[in-house]
Protein backbone atom coordinates (compact mmCIF):
# COMPACT_ATOMS: atom_id res chain seq x y z
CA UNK A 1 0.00 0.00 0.00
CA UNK A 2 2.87 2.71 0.50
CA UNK A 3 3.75 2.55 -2.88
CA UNK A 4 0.25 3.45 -4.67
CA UNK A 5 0.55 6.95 -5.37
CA UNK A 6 -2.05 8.51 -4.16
CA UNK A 7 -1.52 11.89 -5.18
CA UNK A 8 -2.55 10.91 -8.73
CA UNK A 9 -6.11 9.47 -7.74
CA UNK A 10 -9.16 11.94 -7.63
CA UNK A 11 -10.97 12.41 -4.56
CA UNK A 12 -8.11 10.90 -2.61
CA UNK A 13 -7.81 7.21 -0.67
CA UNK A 14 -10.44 5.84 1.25
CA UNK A 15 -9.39 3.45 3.93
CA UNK A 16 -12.32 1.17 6.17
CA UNK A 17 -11.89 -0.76 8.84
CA UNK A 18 -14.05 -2.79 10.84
CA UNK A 19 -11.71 -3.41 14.48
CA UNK A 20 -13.01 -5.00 17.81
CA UNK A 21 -12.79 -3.15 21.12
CA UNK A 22 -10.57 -6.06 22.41
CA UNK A 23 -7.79 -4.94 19.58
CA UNK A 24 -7.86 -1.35 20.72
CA UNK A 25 -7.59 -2.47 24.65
CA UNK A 26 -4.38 -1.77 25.66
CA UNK A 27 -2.47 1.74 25.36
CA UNK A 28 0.21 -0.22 22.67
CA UNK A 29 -2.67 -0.74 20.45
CA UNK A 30 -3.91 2.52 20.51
CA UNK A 31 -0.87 3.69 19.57
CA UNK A 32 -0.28 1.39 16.93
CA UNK A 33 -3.88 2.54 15.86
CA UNK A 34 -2.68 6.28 16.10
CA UNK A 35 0.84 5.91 14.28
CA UNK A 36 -1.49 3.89 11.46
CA UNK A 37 -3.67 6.86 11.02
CA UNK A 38 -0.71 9.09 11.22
CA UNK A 39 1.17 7.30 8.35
CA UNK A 40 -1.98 7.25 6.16
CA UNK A 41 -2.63 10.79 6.26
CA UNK A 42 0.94 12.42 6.28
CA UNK A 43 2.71 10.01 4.44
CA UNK A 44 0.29 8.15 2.05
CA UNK A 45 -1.88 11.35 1.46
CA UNK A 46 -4.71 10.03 2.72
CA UNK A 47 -8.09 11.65 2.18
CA UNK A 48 -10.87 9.86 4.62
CA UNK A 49 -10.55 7.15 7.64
CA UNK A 50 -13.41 5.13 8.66
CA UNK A 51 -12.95 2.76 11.52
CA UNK A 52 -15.88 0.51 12.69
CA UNK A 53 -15.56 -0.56 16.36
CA UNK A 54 -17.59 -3.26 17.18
CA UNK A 55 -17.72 -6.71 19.42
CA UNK A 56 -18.72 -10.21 17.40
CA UNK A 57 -21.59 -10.39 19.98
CA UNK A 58 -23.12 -6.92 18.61
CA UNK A 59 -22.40 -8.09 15.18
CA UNK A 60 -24.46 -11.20 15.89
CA UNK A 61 -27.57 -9.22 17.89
CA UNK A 62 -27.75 -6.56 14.76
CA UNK A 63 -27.00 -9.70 12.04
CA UNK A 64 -24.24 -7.83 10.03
């Protein structure tokens, strides 16, 4: 992914992710989130971040 040059597409990079809270539990993995954004905007030129935080038991209750 850090080579697609991303200042030649319109409208810019799009990056979803779905994540559970148990990845994002402990203050490494936040960081690890936060230096993730970081790179994709400042270094890959990223345009939009959506991150979906959700537990498989919710996924199963809603049926996603």
């Amino acid at each position: 992914m850090s080579k697609l040059r991303t200042n030649k597409i319109t409208g810019g990079v799009l990056l979803n992710q779905k994540m559970t809270p148990q990845m994002l539990s402990t203050e490494e993995n936040r960081q690890k989130l936060e230096l993730l954004i970081k790179t994709f905007f400042n270094r890959l030129h990223g345009y939009h971040v959506q991150y979906n935080i959700v537990s498989k038991d919710y996924i199963k209750i809603v049926g996603v």
